[in-house]
N, C-alpha and C. Protein backbone atom coordinates (compact mmCIF):
# COMPACT_ATOMS: atom_id res chain seq x y z
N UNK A 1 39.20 11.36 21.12
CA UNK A 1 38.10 12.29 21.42
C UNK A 1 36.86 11.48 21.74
N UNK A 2 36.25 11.99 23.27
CA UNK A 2 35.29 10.98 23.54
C UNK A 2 33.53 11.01 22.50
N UNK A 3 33.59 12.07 21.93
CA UNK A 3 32.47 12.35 20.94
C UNK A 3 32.36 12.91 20.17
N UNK A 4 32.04 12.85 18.83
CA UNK A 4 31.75 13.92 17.55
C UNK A 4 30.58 13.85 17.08
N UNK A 5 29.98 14.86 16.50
CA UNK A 5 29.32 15.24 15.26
C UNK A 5 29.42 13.99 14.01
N UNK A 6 28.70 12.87 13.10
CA UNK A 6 29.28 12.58 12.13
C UNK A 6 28.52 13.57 11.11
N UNK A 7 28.76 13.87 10.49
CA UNK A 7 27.78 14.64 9.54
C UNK A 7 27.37 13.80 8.21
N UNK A 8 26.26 13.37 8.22
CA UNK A 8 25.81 12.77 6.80
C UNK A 8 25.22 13.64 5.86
N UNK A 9 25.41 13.73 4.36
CA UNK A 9 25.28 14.30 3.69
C UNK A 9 24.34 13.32 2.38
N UNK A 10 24.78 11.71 2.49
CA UNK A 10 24.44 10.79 1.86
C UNK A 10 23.58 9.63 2.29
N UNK A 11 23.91 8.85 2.05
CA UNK A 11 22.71 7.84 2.05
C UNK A 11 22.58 7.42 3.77
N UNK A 12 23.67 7.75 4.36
CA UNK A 12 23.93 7.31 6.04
C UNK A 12 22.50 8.41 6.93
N UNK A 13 22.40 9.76 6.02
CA UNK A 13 20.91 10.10 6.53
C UNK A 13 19.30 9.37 6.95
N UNK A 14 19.47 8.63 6.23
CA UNK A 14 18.55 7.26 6.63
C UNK A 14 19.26 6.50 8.04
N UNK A 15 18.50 6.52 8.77
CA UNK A 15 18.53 5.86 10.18
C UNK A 15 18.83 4.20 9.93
N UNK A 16 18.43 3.60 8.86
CA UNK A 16 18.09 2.29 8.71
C UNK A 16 19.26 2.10 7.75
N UNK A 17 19.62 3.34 7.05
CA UNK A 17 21.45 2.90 6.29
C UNK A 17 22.09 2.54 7.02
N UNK A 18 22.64 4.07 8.23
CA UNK A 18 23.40 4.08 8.79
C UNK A 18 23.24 2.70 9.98
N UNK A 19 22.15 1.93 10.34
CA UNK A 19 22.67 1.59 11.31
C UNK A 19 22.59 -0.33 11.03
N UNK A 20 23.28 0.13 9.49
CA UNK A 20 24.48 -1.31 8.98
C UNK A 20 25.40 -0.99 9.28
N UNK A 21 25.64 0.39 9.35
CA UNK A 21 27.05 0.61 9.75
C UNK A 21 27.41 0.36 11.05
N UNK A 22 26.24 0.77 12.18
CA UNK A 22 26.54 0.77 13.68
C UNK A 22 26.29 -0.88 13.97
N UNK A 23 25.42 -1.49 13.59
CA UNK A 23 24.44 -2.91 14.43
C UNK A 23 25.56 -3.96 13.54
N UNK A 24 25.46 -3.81 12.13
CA UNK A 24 25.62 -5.00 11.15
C UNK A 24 24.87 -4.94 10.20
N UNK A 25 24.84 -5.46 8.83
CA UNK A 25 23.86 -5.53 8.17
C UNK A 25 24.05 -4.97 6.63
N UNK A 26 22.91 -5.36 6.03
CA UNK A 26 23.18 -5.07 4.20
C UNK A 26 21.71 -3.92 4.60
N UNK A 27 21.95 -3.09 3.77
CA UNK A 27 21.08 -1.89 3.20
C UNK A 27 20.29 -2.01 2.40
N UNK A 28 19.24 -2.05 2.33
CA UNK A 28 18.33 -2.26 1.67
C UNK A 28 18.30 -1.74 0.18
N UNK A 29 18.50 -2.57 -0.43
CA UNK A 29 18.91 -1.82 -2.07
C UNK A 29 20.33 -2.38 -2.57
N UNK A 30 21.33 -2.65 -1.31
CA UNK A 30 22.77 -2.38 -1.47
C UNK A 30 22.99 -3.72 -1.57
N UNK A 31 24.74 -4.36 -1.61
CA UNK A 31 24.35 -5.14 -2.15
C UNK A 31 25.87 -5.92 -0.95
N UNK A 32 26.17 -5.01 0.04
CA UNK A 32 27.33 -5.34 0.74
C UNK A 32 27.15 -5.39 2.00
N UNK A 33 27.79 -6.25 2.85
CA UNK A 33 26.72 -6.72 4.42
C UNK A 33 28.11 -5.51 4.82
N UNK A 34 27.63 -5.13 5.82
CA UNK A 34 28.81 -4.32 6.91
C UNK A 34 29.06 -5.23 8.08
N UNK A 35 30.06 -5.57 8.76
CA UNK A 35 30.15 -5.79 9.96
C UNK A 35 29.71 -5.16 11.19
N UNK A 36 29.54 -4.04 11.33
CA UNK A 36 29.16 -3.11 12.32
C UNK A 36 30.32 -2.61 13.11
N UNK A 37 30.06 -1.58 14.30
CA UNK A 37 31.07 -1.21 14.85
C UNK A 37 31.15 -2.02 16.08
N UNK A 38 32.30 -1.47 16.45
CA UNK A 38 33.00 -2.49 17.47
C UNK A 38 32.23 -1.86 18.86
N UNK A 39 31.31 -1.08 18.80
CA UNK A 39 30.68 -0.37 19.83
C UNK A 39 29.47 -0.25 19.54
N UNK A 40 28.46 -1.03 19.81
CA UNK A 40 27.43 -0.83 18.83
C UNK A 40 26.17 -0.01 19.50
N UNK A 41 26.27 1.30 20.55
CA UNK A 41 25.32 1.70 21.11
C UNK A 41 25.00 2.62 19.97
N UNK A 42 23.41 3.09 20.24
CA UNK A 42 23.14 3.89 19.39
C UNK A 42 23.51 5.45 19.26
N UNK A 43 23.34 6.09 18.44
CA UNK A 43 23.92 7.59 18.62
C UNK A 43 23.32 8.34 19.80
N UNK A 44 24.46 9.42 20.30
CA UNK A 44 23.50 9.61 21.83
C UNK A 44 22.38 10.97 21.37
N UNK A 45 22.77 11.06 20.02
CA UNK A 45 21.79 12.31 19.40
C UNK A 45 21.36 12.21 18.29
N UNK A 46 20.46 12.87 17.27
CA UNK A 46 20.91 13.02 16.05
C UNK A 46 20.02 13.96 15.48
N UNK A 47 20.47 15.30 14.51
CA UNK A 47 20.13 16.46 14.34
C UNK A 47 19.96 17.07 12.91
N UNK A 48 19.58 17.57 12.35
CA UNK A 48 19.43 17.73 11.17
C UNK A 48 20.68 18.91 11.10
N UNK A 49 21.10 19.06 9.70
CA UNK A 49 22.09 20.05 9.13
C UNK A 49 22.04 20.62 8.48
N UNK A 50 22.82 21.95 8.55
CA UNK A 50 22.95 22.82 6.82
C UNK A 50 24.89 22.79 6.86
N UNK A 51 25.39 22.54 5.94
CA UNK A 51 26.57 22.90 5.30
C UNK A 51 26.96 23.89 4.21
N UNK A 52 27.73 24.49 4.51
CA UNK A 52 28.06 25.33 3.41
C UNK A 52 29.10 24.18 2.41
N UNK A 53 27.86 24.80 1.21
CA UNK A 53 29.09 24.21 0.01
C UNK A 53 27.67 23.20 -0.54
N UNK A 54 28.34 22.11 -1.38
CA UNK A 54 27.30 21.04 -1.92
C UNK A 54 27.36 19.96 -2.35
N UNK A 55 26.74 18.92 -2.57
CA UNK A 55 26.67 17.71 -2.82
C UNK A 55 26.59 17.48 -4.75
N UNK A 56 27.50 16.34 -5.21
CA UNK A 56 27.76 16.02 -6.37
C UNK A 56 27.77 14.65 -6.10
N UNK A 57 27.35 14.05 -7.09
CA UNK A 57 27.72 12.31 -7.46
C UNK A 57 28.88 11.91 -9.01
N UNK A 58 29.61 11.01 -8.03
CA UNK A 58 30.76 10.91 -8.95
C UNK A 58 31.08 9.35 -8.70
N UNK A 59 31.84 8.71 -10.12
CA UNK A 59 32.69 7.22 -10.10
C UNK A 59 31.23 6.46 -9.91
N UNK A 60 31.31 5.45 -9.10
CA UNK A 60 30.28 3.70 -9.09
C UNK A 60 30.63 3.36 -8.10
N UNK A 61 29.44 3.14 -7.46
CA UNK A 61 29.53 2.59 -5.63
C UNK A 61 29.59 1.38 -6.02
N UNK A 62 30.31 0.23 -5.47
CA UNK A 62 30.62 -0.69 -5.48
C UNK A 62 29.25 -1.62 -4.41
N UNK A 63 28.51 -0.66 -3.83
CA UNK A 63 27.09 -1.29 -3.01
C UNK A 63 26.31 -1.14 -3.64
N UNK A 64 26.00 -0.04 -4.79
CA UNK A 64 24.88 0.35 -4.69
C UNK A 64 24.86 0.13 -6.56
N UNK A 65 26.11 0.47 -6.81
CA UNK A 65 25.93 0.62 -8.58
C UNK A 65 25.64 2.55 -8.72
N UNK A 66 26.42 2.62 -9.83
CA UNK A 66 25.70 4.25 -10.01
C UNK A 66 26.66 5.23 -9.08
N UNK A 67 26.28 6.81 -9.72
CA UNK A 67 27.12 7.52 -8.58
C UNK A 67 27.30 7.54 -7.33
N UNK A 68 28.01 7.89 -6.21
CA UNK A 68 28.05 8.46 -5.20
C UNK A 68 27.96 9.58 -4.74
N UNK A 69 27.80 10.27 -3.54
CA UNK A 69 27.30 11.08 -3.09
C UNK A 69 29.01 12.07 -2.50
N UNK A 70 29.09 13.17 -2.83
CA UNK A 70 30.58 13.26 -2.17
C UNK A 70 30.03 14.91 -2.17
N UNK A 71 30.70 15.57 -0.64
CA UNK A 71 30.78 16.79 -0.34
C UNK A 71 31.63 17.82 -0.87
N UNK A 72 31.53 18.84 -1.11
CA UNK A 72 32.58 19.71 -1.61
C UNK A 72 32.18 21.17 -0.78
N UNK A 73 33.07 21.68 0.13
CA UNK A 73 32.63 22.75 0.53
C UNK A 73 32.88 24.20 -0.02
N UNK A 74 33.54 23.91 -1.05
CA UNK A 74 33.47 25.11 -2.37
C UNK A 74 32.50 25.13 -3.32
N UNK A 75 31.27 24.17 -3.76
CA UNK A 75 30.35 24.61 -4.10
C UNK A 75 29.35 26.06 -3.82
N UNK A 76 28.71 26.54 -4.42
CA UNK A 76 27.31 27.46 -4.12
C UNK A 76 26.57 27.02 -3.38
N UNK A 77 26.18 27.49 -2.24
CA UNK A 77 24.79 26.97 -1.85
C UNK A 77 25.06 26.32 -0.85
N UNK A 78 23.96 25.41 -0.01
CA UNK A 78 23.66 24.72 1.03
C UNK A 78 23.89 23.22 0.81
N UNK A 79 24.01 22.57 1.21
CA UNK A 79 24.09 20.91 1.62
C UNK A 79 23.44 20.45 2.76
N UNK A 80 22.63 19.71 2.51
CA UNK A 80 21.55 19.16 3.75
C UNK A 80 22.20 17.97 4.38
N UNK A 81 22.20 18.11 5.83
CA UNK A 81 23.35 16.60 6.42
C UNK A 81 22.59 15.93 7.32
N UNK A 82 22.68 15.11 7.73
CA UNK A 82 22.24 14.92 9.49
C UNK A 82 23.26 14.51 9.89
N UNK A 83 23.25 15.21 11.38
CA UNK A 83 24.50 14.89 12.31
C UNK A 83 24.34 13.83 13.20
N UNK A 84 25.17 12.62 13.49
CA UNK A 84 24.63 11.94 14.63
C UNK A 84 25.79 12.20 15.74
N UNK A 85 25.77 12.22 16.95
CA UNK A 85 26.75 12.06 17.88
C UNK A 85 27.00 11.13 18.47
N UNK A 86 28.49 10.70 18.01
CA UNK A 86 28.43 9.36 18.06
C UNK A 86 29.85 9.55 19.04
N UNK A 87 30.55 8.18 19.40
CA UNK A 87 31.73 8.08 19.92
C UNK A 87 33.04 8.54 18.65
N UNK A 88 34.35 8.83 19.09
CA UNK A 88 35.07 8.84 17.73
C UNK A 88 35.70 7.24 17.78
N UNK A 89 35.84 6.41 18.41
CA UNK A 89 35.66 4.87 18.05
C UNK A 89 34.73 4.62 16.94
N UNK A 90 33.77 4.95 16.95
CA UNK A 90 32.36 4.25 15.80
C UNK A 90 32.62 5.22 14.53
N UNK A 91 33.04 6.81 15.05
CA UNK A 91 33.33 7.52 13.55
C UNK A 91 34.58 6.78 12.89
N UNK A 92 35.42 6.53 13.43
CA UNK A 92 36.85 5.60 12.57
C UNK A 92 36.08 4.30 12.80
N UNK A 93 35.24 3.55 13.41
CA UNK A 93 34.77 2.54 12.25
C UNK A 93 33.74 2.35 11.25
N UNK A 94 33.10 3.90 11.14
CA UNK A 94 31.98 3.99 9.99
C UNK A 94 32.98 4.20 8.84
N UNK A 95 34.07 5.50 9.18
CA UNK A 95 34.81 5.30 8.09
C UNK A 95 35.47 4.57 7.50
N UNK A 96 35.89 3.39 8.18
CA UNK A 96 36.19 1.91 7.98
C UNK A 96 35.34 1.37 7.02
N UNK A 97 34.55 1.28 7.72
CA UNK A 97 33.39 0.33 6.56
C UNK A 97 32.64 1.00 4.73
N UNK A 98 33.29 2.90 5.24
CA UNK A 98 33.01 3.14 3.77
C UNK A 98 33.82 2.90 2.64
N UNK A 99 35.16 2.78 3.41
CA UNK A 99 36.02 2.45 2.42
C UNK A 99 36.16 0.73 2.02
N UNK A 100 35.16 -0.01 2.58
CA UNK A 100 35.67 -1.62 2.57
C UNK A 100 36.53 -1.77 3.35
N UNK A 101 37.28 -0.98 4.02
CA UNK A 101 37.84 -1.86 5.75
C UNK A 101 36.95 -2.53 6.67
N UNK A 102 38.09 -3.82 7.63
CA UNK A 102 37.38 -4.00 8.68
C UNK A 102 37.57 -2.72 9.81
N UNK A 103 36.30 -2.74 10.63
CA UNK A 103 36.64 -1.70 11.56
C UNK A 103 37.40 -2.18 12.52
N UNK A 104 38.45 -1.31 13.04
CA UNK A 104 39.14 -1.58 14.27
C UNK A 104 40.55 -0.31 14.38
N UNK A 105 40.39 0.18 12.86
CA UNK A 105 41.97 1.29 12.51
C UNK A 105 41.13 2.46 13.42
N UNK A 106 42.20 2.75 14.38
CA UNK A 106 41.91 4.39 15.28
C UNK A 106 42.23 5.66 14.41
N UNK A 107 41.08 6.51 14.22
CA UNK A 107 41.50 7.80 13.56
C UNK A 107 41.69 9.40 14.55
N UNK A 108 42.96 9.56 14.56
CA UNK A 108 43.20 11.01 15.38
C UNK A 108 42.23 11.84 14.95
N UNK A 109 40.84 11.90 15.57
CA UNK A 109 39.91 12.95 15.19
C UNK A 109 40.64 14.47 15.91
N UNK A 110 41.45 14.56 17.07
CA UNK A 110 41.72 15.26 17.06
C UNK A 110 42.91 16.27 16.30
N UNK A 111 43.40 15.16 15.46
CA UNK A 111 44.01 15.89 14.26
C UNK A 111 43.25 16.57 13.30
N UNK A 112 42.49 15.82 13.21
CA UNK A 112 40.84 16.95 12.07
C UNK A 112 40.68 17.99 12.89
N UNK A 113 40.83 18.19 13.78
CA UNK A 113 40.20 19.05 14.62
C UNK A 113 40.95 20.51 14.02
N UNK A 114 42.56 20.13 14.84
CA UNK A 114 43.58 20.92 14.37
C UNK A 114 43.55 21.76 13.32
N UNK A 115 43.66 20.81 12.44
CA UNK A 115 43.78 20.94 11.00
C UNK A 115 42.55 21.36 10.39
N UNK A 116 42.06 21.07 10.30
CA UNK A 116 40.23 20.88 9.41
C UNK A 116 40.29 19.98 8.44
N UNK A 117 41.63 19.28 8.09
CA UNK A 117 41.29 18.40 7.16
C UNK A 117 42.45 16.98 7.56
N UNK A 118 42.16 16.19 7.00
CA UNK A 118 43.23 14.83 7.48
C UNK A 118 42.79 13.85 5.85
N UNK A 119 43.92 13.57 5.34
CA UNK A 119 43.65 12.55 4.30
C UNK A 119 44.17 11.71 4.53
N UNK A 120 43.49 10.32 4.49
CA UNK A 120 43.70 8.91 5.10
C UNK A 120 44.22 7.89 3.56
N UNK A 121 43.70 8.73 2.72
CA UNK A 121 44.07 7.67 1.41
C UNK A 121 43.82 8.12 0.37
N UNK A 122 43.98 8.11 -0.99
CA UNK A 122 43.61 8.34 -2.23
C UNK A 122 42.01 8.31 -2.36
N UNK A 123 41.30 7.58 -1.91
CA UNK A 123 40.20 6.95 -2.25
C UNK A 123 39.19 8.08 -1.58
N UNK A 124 37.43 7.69 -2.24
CA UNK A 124 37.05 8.65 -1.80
C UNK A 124 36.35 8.22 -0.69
N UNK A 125 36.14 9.13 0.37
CA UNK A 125 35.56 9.18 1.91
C UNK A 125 36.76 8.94 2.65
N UNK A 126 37.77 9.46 1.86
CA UNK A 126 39.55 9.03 2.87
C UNK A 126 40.60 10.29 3.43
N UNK A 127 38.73 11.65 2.68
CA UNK A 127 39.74 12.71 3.33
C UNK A 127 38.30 13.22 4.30
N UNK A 128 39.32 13.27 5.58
CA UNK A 128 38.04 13.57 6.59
C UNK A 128 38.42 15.57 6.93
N UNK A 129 36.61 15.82 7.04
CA UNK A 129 36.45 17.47 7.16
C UNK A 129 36.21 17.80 8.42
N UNK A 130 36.96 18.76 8.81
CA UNK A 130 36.25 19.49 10.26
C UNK A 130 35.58 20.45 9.86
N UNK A 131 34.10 20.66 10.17
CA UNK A 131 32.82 21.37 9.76
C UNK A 131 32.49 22.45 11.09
N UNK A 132 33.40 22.60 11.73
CA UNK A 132 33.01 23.35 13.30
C UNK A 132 32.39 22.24 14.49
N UNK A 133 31.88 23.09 15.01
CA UNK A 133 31.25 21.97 16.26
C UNK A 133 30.14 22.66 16.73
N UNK A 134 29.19 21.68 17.37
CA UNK A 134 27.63 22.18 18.03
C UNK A 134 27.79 21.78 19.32
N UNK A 135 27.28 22.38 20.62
CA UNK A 135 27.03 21.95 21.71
C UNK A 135 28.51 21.61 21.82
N UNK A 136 29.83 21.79 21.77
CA UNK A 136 31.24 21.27 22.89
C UNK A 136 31.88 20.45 22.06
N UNK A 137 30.88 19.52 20.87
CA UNK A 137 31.68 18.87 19.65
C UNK A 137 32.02 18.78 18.73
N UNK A 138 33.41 18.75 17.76
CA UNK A 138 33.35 18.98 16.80
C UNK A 138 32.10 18.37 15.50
N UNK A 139 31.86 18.89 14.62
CA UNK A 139 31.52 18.20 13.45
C UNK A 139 32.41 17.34 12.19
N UNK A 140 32.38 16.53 11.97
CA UNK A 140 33.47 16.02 11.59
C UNK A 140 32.92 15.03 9.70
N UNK A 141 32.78 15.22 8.32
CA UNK A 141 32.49 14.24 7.98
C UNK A 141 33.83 13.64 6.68
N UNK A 142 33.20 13.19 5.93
CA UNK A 142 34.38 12.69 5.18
C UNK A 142 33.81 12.72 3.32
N UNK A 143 34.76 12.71 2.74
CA UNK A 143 34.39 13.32 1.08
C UNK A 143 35.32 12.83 0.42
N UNK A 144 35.42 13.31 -0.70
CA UNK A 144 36.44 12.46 -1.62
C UNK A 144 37.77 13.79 -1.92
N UNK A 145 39.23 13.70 -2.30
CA UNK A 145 39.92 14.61 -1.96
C UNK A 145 40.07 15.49 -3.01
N UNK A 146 39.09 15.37 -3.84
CA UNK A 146 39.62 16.41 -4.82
C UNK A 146 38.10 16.99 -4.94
N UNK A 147 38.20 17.89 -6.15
CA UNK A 147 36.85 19.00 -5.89
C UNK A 147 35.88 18.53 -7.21
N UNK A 148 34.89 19.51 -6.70
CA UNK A 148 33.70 18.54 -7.31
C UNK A 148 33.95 18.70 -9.34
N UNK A 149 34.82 20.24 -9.32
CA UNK A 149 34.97 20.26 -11.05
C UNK A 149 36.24 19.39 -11.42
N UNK A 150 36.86 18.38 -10.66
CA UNK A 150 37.92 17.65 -11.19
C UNK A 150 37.28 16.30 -11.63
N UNK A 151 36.29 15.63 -11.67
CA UNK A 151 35.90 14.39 -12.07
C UNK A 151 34.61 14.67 -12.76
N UNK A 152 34.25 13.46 -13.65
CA UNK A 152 32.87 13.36 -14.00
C UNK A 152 31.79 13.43 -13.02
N UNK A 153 30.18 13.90 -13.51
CA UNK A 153 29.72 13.67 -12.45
C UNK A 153 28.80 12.61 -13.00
N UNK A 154 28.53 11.73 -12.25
CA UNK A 154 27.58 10.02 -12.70
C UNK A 154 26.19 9.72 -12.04
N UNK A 155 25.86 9.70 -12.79
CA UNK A 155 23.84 9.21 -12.47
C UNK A 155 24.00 8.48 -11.35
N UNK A 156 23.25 8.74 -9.94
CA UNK A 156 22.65 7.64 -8.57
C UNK A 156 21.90 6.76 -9.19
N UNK A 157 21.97 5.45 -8.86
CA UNK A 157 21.33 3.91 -8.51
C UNK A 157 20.05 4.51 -7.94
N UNK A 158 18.74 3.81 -7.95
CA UNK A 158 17.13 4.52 -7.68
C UNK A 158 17.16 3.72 -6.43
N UNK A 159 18.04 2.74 -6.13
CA UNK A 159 18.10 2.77 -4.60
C UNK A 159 18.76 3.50 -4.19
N UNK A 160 20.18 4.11 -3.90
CA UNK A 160 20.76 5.11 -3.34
C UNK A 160 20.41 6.25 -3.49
N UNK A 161 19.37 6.75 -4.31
CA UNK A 161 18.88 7.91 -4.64
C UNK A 161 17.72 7.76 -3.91
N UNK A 162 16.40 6.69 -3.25
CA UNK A 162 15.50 6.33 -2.67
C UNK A 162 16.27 6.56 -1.12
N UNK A 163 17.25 5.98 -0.55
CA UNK A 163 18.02 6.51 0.53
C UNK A 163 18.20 7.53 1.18
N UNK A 164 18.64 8.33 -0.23
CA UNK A 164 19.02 9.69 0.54
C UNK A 164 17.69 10.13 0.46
N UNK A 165 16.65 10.57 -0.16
CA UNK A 165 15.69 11.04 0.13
C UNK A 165 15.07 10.31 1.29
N UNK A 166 14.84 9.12 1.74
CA UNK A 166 14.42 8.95 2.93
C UNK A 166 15.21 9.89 3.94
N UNK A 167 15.91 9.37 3.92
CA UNK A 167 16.51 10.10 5.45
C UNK A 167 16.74 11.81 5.49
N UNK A 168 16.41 12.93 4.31
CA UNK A 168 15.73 13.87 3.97
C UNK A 168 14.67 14.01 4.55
N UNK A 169 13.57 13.04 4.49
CA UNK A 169 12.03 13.20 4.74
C UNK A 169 12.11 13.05 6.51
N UNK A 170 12.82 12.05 6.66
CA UNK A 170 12.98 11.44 8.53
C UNK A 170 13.91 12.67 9.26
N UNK A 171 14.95 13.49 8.72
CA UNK A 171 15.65 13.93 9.63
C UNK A 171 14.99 15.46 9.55
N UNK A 172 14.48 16.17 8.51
CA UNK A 172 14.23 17.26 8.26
C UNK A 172 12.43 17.54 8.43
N UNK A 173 11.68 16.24 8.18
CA UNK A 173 10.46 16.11 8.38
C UNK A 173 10.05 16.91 7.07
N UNK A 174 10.64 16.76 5.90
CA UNK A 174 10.44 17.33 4.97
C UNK A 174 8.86 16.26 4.21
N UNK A 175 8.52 16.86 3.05
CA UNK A 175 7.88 16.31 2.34
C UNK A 175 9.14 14.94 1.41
N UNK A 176 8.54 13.90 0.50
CA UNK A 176 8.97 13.48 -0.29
C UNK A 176 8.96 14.47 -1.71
N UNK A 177 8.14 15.30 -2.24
CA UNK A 177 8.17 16.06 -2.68
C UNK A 177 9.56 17.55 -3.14
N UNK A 178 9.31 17.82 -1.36
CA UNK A 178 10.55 18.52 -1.44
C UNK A 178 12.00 17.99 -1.45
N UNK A 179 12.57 16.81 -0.72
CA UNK A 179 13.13 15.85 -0.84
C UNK A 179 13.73 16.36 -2.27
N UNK A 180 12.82 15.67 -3.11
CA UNK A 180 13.16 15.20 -4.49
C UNK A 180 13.41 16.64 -5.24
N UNK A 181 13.06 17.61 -4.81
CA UNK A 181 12.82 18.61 -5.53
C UNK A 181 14.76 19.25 -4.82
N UNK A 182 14.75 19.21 -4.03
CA UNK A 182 16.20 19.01 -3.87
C UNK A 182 17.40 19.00 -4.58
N UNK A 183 17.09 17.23 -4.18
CA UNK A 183 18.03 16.34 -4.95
C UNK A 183 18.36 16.41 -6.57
N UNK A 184 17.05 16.67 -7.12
CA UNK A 184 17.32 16.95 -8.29
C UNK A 184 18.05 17.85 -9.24
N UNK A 185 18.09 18.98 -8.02
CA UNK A 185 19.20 20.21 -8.28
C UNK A 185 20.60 19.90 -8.10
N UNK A 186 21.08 18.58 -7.61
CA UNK A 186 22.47 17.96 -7.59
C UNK A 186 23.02 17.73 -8.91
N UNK A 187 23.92 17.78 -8.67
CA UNK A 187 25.21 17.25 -10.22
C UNK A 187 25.03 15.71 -10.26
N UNK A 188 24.73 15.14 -11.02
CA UNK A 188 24.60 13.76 -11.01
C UNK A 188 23.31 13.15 -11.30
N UNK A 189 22.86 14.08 -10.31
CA UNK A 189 20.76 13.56 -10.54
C UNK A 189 20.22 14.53 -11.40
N UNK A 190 20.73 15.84 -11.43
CA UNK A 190 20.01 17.10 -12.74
C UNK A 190 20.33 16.35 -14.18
N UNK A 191 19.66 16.29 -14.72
CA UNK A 191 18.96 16.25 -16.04
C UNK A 191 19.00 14.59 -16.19
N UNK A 192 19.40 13.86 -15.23
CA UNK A 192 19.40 12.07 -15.01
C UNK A 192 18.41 11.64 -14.09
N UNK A 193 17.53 12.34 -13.44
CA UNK A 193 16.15 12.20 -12.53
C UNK A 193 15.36 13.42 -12.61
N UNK A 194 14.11 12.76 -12.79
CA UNK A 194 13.02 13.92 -12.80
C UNK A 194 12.22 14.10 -11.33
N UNK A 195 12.13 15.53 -10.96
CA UNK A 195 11.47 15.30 -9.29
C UNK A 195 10.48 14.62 -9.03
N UNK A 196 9.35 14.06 -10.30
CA UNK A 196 8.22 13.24 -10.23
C UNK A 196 8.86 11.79 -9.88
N UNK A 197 10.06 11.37 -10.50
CA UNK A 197 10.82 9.89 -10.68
C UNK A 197 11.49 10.15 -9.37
N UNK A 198 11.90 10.91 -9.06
CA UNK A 198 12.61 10.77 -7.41
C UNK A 198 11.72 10.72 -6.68
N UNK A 199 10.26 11.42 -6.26
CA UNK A 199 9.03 10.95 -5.58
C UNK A 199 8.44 9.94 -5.33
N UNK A 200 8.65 9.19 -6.79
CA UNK A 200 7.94 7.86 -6.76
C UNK A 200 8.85 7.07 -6.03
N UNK A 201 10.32 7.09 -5.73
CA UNK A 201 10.83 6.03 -5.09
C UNK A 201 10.44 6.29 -3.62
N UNK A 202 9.95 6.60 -3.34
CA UNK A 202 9.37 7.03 -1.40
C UNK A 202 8.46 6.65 -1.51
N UNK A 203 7.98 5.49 -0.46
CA UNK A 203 6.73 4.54 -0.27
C UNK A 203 5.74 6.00 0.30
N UNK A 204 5.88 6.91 0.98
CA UNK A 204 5.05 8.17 1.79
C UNK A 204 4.41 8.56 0.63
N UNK A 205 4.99 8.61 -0.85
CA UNK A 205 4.66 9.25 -1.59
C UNK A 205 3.07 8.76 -2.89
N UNK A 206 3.06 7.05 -2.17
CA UNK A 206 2.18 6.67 -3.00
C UNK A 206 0.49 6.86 -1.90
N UNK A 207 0.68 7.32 -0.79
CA UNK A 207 -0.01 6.79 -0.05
C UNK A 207 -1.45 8.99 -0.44
């Protein structure tokens, strides 16, 4: 498929995450260089989102320390994403690089398509979602395969939690404020971050 939707829901909402994943590069906070994709133009779009369903943090990022960020579209409520439109070459090698692959494995996006769902592995970001499509393309992102009441849920790293609220504030033009006021309503960050302590990690917010 010559283009998709990726839908970020996590820390890849930041322009400056995601594009360790596209250029090369370690993340600021993180602690793992990416290779980049084997295509390294930039996205030919990129759009802000609503999802049905919601965001939980679960297990220890191996970049970041602390929970992760994982989708569940049986939650209550909304999930805030940004979409980029990218090639499906660069979506099977972003998903490459979340799992610690090198990029280069081809993923039948048009099997997600089909289906709405494709599981690539046990691990999480190894089951990829078809979310519909905007403008002619599907939306496409990836989550962990089981649901959000089957695992613990685990406190975010104040860098990966500084992440996703950036790219909150950049894609939605939100406040840092609201951002945080958000996030804090997540499984993982409720009653383990206060919306004042998620504020303070946004440089916008001291100014």
């Amino acid at each position: 498929m010559d283009q998709v939707w990726y839908a970020s829901y996590g820390s890849n909402m930041s322009a400056a995450r995601f594009g360790c994943y596209l250029y090369g590069g370690t993340p600021i906070g993180g602690t793992r260089r990416h290779p980049g994709c084997r295509d390294t133009s930039a996205p030919a779009d990129d759009q802000p989102l609503e999802l049905r369903g919601g965001v939980y943090f679960a297990g220890e990022s191996p970049n970041w320390t602390g929970g992760v960020a994982y989708y569940d579209p049986e939650l209550p409520g909304t999930a805030y994403a940004r979409a980029y439109l990218v090639t499906g070459e660069q979506f099977a090698d972003v998903a490459a690089q979340e799992t610690g692959r090198e990029p280069g494995t081809e993923i039948d996006v048009t099997a997600v398509v089909r289906d709405g769902r494709l599981r690539l592995g046990p691990g999480g970001y190894e089951t990829l979602l078809c979310l519909g499509e905007r403008d002619g393309h599907p939306i496409v992102t990836f989550t962990a395969p089981y649901p959000a009441g089957a695992v613990e849920h685990t406190r975010p790293a104040a860098a990966y939690l500084r992440t996703l609220a950036e790219g909150l504030v950049q894609s939605r033009e939100w406040t840092p404020e609201k951002a945080a006021a958000y996030l804090v309503e997540l499984s993982g960050v409720r009653g383990n971050w206060t919306a004042a302590e998620v504020t303070a990690l946004l440089p916008e917010a001291a100014g």
